[in-house]
Protein backbone atom coordinates (compact mmCIF):
# COMPACT_ATOMS: atom_id res chain seq x y z
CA UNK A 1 69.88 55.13 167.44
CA UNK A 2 67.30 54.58 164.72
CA UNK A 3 68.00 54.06 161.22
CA UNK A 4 65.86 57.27 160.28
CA UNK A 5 65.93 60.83 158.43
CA UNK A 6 65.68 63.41 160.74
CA UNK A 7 64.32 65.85 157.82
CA UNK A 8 62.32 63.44 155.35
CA UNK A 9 61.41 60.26 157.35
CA UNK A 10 63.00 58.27 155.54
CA UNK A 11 63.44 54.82 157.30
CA UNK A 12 64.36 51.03 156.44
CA UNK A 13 62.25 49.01 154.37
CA UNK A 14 62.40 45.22 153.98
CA UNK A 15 62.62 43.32 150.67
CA UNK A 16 63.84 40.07 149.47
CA UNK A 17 67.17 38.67 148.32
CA UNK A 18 66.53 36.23 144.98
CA UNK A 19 68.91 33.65 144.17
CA UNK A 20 69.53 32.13 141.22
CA UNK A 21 67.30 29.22 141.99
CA UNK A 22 64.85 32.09 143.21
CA UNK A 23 64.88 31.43 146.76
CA UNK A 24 64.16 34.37 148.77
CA UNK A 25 65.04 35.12 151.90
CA UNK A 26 64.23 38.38 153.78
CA UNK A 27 66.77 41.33 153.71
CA UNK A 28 66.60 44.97 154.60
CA UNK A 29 67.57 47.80 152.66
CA UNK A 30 68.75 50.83 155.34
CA UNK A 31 69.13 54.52 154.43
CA UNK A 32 72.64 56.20 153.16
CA UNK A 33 72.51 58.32 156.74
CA UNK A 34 74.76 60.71 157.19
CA UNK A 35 76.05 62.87 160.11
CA UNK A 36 75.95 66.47 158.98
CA UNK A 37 75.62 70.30 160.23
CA UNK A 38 73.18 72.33 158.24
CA UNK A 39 73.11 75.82 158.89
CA UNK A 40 69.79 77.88 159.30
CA UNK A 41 70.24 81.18 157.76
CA UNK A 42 67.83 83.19 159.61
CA UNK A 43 68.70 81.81 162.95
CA UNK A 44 72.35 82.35 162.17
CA UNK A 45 73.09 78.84 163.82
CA UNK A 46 74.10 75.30 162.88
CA UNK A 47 72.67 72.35 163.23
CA UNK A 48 73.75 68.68 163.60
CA UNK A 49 71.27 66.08 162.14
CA UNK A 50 71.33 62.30 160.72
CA UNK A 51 70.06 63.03 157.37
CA UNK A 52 70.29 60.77 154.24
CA UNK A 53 71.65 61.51 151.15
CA UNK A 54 68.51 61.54 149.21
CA UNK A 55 67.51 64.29 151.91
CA UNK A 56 70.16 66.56 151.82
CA UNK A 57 70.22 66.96 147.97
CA UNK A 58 66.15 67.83 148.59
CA UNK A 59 67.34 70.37 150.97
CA UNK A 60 69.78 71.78 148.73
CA UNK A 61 67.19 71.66 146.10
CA UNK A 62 64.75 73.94 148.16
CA UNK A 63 66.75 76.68 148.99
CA UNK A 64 68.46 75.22 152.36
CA UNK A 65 67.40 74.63 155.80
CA UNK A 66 64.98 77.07 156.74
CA UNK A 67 62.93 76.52 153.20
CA UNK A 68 62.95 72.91 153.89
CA UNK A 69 61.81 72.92 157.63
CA UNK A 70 58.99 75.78 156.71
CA UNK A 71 57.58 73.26 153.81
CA UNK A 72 57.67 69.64 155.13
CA UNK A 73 54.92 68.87 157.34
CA UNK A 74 55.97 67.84 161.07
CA UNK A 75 54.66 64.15 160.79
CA UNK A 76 58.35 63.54 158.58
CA UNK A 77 60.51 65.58 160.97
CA UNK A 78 61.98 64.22 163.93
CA UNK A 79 61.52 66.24 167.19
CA UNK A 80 64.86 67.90 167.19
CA UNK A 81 63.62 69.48 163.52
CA UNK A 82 60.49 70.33 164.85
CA UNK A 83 61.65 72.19 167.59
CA UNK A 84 64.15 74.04 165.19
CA UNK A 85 61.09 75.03 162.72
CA UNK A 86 59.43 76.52 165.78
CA UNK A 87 62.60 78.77 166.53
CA UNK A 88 62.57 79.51 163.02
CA UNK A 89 58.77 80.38 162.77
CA UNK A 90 59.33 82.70 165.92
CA UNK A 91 62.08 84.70 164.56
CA UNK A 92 60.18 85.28 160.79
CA UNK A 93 57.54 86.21 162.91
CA UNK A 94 59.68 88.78 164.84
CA UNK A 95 60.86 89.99 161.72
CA UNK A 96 57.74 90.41 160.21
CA UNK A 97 56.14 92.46 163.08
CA UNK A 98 59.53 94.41 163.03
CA UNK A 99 59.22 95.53 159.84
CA UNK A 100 55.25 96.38 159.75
């Protein structure tokens, strides 16, 4: 399983550890992932996804789930999010031509 956000993309990056002598040696710095179940509001499901914490306070921030799917582009999501935002899309869309 990659180290990766499901929802923002986030993945590991590499660095260097300094000693006092300033040697460096390569090191990686890995995402806070966590396994968690969002629920979608409109959908009136949950959903499991490895999200990190940075993530799920920006998801929070943005109103929940089904905000956050319908802003971030599909290059950050992983396929699992995609095909929720296309379930979600759908069933606006239904809504919509239910109420017009």
């Amino acid at each position: 399983m990659s180290r990766i956000c499901e929802l923002t993309g986030k993945g590991r990056q590499v660095g260097n550890n300094v000693s006092h002598a300033n040697n460096k040696t390569k090191r990686v710095f890995l995402p806070n992932l966590q396994n968690v179940t969002l629920i979608s509001e409109k959908l009136d499901r949950s959903f499991k996804f490895r999200v990190c914490t940075q993530g799920l306070r920006s998801v929070e921030h943005n109103g929940g789930l089904d905000n956050w799917l319908l802003k971030t582009k599909d290059e950050k999501l992983s396929t699992r999010a995609v095909k929720v935002k296309r379930e979600l899309k759908k069933a606006t869309a239904a809504a919509t031509a239910e109420a017009a």
